[in-house]
Protein backbone atom coordinates (compact mmCIF):
# COMPACT_ATOMS: atom_id res chain seq x y z
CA UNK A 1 120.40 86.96 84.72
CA UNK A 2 116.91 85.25 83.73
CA UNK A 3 114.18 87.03 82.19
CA UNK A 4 112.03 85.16 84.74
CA UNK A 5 114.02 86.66 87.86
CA UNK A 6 113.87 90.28 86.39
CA UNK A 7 110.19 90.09 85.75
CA UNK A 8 109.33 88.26 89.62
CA UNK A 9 111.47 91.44 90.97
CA UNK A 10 110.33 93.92 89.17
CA UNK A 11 106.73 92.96 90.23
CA UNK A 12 108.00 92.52 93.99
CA UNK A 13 109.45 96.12 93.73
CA UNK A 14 106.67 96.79 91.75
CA UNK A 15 103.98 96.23 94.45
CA UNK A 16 106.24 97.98 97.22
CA UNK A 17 106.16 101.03 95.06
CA UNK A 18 102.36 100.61 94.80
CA UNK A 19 101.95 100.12 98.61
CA UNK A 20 104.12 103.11 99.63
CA UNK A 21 101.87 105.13 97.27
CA UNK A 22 98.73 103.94 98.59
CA UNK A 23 99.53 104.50 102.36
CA UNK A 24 101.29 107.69 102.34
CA UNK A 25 98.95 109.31 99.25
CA UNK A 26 96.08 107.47 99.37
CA UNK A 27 94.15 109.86 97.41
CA UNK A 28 96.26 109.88 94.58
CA UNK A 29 95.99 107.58 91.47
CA UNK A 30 98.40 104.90 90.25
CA UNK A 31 97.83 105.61 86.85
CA UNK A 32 100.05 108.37 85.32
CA UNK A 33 99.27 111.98 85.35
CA UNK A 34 99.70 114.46 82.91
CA UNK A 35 103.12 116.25 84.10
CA UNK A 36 104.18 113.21 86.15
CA UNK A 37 107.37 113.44 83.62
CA UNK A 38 107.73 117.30 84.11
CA UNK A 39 108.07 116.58 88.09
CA UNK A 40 107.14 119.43 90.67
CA UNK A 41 106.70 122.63 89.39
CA UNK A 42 106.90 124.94 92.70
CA UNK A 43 107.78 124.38 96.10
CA UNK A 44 104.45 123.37 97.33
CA UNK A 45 104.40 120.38 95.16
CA UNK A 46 105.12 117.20 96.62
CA UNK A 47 107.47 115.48 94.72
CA UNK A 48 106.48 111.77 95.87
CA UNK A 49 103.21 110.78 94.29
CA UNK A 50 104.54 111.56 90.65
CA UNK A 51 107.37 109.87 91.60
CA UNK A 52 106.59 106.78 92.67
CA UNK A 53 103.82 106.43 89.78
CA UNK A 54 106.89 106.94 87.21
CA UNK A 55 108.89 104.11 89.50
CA UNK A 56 105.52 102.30 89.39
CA UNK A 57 105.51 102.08 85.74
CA UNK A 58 108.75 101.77 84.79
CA UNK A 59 108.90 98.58 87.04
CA UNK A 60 106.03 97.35 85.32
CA UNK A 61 106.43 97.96 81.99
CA UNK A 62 106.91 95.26 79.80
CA UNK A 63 109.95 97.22 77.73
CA UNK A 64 112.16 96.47 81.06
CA UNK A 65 111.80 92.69 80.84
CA UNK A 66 112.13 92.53 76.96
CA UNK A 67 115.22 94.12 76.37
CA UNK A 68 118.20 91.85 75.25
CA UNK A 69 120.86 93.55 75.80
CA UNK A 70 122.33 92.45 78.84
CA UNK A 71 121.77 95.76 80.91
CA UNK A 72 118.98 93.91 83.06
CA UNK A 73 120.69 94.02 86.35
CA UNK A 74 121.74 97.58 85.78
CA UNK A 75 117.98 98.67 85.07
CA UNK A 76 116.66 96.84 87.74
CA UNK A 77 118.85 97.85 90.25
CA UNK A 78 118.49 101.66 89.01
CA UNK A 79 114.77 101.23 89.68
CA UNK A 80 115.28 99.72 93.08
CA UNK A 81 117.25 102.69 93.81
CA UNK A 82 115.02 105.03 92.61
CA UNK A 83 112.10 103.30 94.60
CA UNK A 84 114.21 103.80 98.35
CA UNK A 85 115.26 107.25 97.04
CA UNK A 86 110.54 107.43 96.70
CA UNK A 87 110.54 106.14 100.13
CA UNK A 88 113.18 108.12 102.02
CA UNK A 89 111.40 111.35 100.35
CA UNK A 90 107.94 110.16 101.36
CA UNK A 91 109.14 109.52 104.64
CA UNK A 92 110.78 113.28 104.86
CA UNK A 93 107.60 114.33 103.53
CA UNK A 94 105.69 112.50 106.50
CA UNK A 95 107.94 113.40 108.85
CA UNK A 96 107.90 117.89 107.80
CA UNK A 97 104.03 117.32 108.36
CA UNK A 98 104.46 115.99 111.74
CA UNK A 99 107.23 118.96 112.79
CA UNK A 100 104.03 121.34 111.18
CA UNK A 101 101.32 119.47 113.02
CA UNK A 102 103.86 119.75 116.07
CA UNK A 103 104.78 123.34 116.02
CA UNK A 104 101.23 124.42 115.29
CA UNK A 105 99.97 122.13 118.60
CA UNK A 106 102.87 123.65 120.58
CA UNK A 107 101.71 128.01 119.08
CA UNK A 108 98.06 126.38 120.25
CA UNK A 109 98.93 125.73 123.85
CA UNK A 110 101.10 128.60 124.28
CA UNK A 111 97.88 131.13 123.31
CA UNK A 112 95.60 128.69 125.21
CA UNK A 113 98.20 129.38 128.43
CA UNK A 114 98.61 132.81 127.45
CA UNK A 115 94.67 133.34 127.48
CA UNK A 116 93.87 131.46 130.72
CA UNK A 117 96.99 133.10 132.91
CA UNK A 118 94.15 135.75 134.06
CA UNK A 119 92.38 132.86 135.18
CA UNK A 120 94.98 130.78 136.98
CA UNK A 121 96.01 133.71 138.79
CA UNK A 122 92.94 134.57 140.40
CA UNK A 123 92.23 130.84 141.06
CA UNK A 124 95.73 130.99 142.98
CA UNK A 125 94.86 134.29 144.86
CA UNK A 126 91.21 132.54 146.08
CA UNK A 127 93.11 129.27 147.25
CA UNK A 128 96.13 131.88 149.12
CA UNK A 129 93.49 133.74 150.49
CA UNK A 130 91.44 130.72 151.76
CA UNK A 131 94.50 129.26 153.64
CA UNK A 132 94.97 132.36 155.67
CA UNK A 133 91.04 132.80 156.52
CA UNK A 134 89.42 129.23 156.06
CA UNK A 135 88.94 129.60 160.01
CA UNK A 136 86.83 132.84 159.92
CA UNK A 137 84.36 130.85 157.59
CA UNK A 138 82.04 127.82 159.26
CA UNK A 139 81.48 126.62 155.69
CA UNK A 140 83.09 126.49 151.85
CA UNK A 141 80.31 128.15 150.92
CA UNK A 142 80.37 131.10 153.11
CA UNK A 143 84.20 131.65 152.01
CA UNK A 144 82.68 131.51 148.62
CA UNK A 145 80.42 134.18 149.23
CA UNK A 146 83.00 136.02 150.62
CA UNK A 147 85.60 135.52 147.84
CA UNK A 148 82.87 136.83 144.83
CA UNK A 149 82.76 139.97 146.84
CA UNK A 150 86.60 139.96 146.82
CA UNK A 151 87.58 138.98 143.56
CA UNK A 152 85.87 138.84 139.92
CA UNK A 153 84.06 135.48 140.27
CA UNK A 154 80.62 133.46 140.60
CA UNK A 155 79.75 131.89 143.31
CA UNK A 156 80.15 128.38 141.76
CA UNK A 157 84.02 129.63 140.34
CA UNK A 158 84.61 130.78 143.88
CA UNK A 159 83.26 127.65 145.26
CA UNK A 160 85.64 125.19 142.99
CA UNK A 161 88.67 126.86 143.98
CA UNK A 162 88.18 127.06 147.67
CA UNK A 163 87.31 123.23 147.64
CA UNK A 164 90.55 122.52 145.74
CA UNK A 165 92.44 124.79 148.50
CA UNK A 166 90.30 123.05 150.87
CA UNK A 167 91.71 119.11 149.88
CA UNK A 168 95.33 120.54 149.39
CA UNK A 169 95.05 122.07 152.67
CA UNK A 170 94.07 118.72 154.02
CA UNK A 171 90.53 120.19 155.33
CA UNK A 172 88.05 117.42 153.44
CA UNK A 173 88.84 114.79 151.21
C-alpha cells in the first residue's frame, strides 16, 4: 500500500470525522481537550465529541503516514472503524434526545388534557343541552344567556359552544 493512498484516505476519513463533529456538536472544538484521552468521566458525559476529536487527530497526524513498517492498512482500517463506531454512538446519542424530547412532549399533552377536561366537559354539556332546547330560544344568543345562568361560563364562552352545536346540528353554516 502507497504512502500516497494512506495519506488521501486518511484525509477523506479525516474530513468525515470533522463533519460528523461539526453537525451533531457544533459547539464543540476540533482541537483536543484536556481529558479527551481520559474519555467520559460520569454518565452524563457524552462520549462522542472527545471521541471523534481523538479519531480526528489520529487520522491526521502525520506519525500515521510516516511509519514504515508495513502496518498501514491495519492502522487505517482501525481508524475507519473507530470513526463508524463515532458515528453509530453519535447517532444513539441523537436518537436518546429525540425519545427525551418525545416523552417530555407526550407528559406535556397529557397535563395540558388533564387540565382542560373541566373545560371540554362543560363545552359538551352546553352543546347536549342546546340540542334538546335550541327551539325554546329565537336566537344563539338568547341560548347563550340562558346557558351562563346554567353553567359556569361568559356569555362569549357560552356563545362559542352553542354556535359549534349549532353547525353540527346542521342549524347555520
Amino acid at each position: 500500500m502507497s504512502k500516497a493512498f494512506v495519506a488521501r484516505e486518511s484525509a477523506r476519513m479525516a474530513e468525515v470525522v470533522k463533519g460528523l463533529l461539526h453537525e451533531h456538536y457544533p459547539n464543540h472544538p476540533l482541537e483536543l481537550q484536556a481529558g479527551d484521552e481520559a474519555g467520559p468521566q460520569s454518565e452524563s458525559e457524552r462520549p462522542g465529541p472527545p471521541m471523534l476529536r481523538l479519531i480526528y487527530h489520529s487520522l491526521t497526524s502525520e506519525d500515521l503516514q510516516l511509519r514504515d513498517d508495513g502496518l498501514d492498512f491495519d492502522r487505517l482500517q482501525s481508524l475507519y472503524q473507530l470513526s463508524i463506531i463515532a458515528h453509530m454512538m453519535t447517532l444513539k446519542e441523537a436518537r436518546d434526545e429525540a425519545s427525551a424530547s418525545e416523552l417530555l412532549s407526550r407528559q406535556g399533552k397529557k397535563a395540558a388534557d388533564a387540565r382542560h377536561a373541566e373545560n371540554r366537559e362543560i363545552a359538551q354539556e352546553i352543546k347536549d343541552w342546546y340540542s334538546a332546547n335550541h327551539h325554546r330560544y329565537k336566537s344563539m344568543d338568547a341560548a347563550a344567556a340562558a346557558v351562563t345562568k346554567l353553567q359556569p361560563v361568559v356569555f362569549s364562552t357560552a356563545r362559542k359552544h352553542i354556535g359549534t352545536a349549532a353547525k353540527e346540528l346542521g342549524l347555520r353554516k
